[in-house]
C-alpha atoms as a PDB file:
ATOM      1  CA  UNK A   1      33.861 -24.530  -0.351  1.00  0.00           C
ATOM      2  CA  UNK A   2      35.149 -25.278   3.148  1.00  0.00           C
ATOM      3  CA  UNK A   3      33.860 -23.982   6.832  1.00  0.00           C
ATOM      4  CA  UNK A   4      35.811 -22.135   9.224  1.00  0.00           C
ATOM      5  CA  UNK A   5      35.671 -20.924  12.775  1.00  0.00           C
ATOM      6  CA  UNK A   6      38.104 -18.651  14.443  1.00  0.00           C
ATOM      7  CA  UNK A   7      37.603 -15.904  17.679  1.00  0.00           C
ATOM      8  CA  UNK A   8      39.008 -13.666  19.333  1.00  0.00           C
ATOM      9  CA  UNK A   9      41.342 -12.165  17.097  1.00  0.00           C
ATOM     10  CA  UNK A  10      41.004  -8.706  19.170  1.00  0.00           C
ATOM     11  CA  UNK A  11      43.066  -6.553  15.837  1.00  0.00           C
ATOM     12  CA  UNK A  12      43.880  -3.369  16.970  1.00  0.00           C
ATOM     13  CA  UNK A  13      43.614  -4.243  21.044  1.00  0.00           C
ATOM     14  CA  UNK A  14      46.920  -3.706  22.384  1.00  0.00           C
ATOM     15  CA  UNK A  15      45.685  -5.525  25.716  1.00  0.00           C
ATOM     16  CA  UNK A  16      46.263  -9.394  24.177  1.00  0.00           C
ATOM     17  CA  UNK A  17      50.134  -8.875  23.311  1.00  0.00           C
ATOM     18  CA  UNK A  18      50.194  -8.495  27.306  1.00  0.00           C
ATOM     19  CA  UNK A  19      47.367 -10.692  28.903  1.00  0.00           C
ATOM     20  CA  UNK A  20      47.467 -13.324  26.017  1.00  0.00           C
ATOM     21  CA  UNK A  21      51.523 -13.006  25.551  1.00  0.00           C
ATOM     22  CA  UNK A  22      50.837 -13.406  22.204  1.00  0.00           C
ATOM     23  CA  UNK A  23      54.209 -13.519  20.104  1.00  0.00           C
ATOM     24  CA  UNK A  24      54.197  -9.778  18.612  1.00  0.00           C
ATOM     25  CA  UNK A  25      55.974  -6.693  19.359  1.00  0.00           C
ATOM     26  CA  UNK A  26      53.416  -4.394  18.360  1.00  0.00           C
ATOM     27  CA  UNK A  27      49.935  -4.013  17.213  1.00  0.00           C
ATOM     28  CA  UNK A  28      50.201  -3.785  13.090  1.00  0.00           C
ATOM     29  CA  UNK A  29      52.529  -6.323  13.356  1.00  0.00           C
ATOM     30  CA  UNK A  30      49.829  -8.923  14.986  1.00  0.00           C
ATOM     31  CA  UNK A  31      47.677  -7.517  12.808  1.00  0.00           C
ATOM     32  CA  UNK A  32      49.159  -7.907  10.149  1.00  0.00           C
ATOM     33  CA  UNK A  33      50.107 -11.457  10.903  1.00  0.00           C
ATOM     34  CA  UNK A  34      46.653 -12.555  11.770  1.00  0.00           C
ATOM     35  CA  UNK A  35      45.681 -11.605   8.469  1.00  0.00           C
ATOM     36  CA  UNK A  36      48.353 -13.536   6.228  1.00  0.00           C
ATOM     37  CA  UNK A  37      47.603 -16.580   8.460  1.00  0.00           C
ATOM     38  CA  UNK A  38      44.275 -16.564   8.018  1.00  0.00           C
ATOM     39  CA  UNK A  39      44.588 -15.373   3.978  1.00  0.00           C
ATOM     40  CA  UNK A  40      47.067 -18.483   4.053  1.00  0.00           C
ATOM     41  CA  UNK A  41      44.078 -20.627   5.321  1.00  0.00           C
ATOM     42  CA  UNK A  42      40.713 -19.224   3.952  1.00  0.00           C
ATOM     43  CA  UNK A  43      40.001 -19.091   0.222  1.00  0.00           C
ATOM     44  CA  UNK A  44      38.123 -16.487  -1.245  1.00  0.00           C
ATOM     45  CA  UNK A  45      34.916 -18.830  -1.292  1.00  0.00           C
ATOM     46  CA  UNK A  46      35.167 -20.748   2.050  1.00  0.00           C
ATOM     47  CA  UNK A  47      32.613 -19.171   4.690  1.00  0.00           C
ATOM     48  CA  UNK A  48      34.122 -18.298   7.768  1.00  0.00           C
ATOM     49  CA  UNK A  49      32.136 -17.971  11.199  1.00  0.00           C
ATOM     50  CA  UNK A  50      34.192 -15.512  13.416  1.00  0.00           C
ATOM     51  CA  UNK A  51      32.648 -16.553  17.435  1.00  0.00           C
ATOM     52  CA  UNK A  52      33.609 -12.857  18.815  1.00  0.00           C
ATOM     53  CA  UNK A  53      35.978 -10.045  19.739  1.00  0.00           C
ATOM     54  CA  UNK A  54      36.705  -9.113  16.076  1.00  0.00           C
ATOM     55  CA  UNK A  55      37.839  -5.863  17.087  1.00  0.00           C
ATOM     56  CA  UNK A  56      37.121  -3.086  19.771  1.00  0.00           C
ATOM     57  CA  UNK A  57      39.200  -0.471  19.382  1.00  0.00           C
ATOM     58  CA  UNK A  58      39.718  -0.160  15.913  1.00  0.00           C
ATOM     59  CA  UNK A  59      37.854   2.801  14.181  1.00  0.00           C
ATOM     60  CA  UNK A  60      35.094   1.796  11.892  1.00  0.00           C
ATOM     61  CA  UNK A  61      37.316   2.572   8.499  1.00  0.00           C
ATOM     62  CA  UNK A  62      39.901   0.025   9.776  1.00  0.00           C
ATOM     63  CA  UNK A  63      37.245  -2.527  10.266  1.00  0.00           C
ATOM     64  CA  UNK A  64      35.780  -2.455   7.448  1.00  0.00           C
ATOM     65  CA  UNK A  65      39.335  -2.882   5.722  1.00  0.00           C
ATOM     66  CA  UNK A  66      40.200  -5.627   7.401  1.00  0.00           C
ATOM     67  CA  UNK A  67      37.397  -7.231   6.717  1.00  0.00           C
ATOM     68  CA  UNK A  68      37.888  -6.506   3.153  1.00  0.00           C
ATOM     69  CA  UNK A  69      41.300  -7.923   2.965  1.00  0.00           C
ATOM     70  CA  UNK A  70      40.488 -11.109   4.997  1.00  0.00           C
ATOM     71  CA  UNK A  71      39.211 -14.246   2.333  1.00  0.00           C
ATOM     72  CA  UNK A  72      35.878 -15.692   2.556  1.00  0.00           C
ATOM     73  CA  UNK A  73      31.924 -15.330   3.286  1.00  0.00           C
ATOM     74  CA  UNK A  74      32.116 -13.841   6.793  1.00  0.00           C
ATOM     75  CA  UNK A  75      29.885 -14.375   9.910  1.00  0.00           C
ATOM     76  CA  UNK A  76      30.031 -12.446  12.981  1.00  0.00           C
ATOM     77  CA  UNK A  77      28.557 -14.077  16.257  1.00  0.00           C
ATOM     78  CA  UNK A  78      29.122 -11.196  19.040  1.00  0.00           C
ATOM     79  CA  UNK A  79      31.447 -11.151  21.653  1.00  0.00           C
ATOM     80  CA  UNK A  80      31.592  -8.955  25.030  1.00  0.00           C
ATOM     81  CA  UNK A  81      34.530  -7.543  22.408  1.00  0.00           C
ATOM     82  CA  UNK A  82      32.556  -6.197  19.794  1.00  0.00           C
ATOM     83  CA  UNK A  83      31.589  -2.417  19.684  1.00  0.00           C
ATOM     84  CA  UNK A  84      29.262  -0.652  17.314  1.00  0.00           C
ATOM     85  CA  UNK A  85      31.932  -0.208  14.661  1.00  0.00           C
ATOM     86  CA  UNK A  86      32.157  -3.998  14.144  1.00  0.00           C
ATOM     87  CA  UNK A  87      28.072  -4.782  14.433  1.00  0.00           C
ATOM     88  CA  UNK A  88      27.760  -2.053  11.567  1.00  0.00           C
ATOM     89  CA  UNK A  89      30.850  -3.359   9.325  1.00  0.00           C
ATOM     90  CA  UNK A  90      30.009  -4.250   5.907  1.00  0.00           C
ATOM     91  CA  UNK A  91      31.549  -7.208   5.404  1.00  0.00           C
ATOM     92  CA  UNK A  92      29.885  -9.301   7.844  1.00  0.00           C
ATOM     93  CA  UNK A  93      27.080 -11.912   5.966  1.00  0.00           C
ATOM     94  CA  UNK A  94      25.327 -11.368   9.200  1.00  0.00           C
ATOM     95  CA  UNK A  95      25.661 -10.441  12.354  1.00  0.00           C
ATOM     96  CA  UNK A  96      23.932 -12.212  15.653  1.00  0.00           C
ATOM     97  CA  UNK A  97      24.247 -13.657  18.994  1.00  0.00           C
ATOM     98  CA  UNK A  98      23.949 -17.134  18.615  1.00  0.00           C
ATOM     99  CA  UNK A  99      23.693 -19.949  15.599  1.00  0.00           C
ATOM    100  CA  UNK A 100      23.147 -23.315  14.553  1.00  0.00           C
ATOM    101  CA  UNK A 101      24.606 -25.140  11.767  1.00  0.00           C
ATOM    102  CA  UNK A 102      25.216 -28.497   9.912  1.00  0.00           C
ATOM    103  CA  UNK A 103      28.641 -29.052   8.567  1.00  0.00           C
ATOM    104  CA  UNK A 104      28.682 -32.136   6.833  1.00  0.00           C
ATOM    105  CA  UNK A 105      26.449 -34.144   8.414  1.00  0.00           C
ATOM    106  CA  UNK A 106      27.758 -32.885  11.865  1.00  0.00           C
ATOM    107  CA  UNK A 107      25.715 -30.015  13.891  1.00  0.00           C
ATOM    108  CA  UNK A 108      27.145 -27.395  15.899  1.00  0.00           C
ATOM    109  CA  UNK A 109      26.352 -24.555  18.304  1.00  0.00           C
ATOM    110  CA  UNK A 110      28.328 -21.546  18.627  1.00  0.00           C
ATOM    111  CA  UNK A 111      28.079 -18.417  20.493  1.00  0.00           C
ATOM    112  CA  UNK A 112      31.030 -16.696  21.732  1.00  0.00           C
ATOM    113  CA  UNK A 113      30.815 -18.020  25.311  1.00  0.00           C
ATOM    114  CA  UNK A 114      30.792 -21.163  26.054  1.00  0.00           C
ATOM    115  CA  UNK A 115      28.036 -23.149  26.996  1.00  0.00           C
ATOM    116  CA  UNK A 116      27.572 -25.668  30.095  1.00  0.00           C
ATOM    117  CA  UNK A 117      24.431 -27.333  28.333  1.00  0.00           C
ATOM    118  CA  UNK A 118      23.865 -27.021  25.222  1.00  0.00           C
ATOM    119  CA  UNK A 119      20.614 -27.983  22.474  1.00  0.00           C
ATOM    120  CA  UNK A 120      20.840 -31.726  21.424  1.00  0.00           C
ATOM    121  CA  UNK A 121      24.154 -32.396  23.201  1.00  0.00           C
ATOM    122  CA  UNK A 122      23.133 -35.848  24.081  1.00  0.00           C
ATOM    123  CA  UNK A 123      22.555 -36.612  20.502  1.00  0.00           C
ATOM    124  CA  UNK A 124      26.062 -35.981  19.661  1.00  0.00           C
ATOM    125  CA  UNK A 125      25.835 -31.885  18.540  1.00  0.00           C
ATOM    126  CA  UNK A 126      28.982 -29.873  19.178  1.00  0.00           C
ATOM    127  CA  UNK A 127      29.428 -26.813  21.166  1.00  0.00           C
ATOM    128  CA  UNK A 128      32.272 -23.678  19.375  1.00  0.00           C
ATOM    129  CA  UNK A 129      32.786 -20.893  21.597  1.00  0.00           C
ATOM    130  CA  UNK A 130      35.553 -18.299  21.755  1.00  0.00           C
ATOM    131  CA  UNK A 131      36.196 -16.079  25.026  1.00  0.00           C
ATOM    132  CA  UNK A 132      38.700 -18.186  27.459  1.00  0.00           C
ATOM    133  CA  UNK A 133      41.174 -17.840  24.993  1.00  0.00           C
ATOM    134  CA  UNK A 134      41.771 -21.713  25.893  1.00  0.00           C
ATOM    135  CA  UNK A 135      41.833 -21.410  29.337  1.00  0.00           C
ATOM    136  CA  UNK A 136      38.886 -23.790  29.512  1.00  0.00           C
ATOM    137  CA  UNK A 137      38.788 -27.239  31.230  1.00  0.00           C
ATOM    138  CA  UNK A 138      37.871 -29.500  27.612  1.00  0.00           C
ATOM    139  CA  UNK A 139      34.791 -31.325  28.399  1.00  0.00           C
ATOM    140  CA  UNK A 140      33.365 -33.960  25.973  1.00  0.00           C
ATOM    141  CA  UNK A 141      32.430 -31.990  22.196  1.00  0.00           C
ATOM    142  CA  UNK A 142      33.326 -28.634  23.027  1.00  0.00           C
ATOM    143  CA  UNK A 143      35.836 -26.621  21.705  1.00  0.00           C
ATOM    144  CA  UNK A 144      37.461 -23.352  21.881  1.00  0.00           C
ATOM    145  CA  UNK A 145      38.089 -21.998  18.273  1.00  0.00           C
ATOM    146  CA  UNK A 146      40.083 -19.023  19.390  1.00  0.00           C
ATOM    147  CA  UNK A 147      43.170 -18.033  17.560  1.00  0.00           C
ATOM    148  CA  UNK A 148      45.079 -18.453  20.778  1.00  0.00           C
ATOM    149  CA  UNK A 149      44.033 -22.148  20.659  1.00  0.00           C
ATOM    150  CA  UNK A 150      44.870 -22.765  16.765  1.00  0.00           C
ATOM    151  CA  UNK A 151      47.958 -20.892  15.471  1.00  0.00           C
ATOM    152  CA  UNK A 152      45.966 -17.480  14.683  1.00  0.00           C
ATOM    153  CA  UNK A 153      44.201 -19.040  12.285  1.00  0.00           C
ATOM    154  CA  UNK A 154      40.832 -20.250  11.416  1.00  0.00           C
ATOM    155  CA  UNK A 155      39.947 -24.421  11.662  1.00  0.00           C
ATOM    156  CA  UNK A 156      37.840 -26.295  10.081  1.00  0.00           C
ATOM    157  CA  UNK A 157      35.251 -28.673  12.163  1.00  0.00           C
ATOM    158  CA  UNK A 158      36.637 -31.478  10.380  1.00  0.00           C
ATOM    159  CA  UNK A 159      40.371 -30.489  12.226  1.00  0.00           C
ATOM    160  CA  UNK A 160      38.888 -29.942  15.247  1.00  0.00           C
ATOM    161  CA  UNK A 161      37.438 -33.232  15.820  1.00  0.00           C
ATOM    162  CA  UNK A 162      40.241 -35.041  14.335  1.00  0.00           C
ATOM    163  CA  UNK A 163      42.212 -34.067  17.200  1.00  0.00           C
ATOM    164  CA  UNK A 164      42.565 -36.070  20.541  1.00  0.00           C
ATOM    165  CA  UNK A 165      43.882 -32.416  22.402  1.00  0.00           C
ATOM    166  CA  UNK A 166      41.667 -29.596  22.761  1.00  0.00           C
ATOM    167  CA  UNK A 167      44.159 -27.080  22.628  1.00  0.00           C
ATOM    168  CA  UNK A 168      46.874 -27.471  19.366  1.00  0.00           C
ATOM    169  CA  UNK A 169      50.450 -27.047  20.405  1.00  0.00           C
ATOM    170  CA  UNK A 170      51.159 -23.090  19.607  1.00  0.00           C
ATOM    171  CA  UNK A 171      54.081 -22.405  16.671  1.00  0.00           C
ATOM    172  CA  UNK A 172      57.406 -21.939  18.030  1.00  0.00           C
ATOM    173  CA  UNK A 173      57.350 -18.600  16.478  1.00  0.00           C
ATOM    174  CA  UNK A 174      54.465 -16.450  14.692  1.00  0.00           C
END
């Protein structure tokens, strides 16, 4: 079973094929795309922490399918993005505002935002957020797990700290 982490996926928000210029003509078809990718990444068994802005404008039916159709154990931290709908989703493992975990040795923070000081940062903890969509100056072991950062798909801890950029290059086409 492997980790993931992935924000800001914003399905159904028309606002992100504008602000974000994300490469997609139209809502289903982001949609849609966002959930091969991350079907293409995620198995059935992996656990999967989403940092935020799952959906807004979606009605509650439409979350809950996507959420049945995307692979893995899911987690929900909340974002300013997340209305009622997605809080009271069923396929969330949880739902809350903040969490700590240990991924192979390694121990994180996440919360959507992103944090200026974080717990234990001096002793080498690492700090996931979602929200800037990687607009964020990098500082030393934080990281922006957005889909805007990593292809529209979910990374693993072990991919984010094996690389020296803290934004991946973006695929030449979706």
């Amino acid at each position: 079973m492997a980790v993931f982490f992935t924000s800001d996926t914003h399905f159904g928000d028309p606002r992100v094929l504008r602000i974000d210029k994300r490469p997609f003509k139209t809502i289903p078809e982001h949609d849609e795309a966002l959930v091969a990718y991350w079907n293409e990444t995620v198995a059935p068994d992996d656990e999967v922490w989403h940092l935020g802005d799952f959906s807004l404008h979606a009605p509650p039916e439409r979350i809950d399918e996507l959420l049945s159709r995307l692979n893995g154990h899911k987690h929900l931290i909340i974002g300013n993005n997340d209305g009622p709908a997605t809080l009271a989703a069923k396929g969330w493992a949880d739902v809350r505002a903040y969490a700590e975990l240990n991924v192979g040795g390694r121990f994180v923070v996440m919360c959507h935002y992103a944090f200026r000081t974080w717990k234990n940062m001096g002793r080498g903890w690492v700090d996931l957020h979602g929200h800037s969509h990687g607009r964020l100056k990098p500082q030393t072991r934080q990281y922006d797990v957005g889909v805007d950062v990593w292809n529209y798909r979910p990374v693993t801890l072990e991919t984010i700290l094996g690389t020296r950029r803290r934004r991946a290059p973006r695929a030449a086409s979706a």
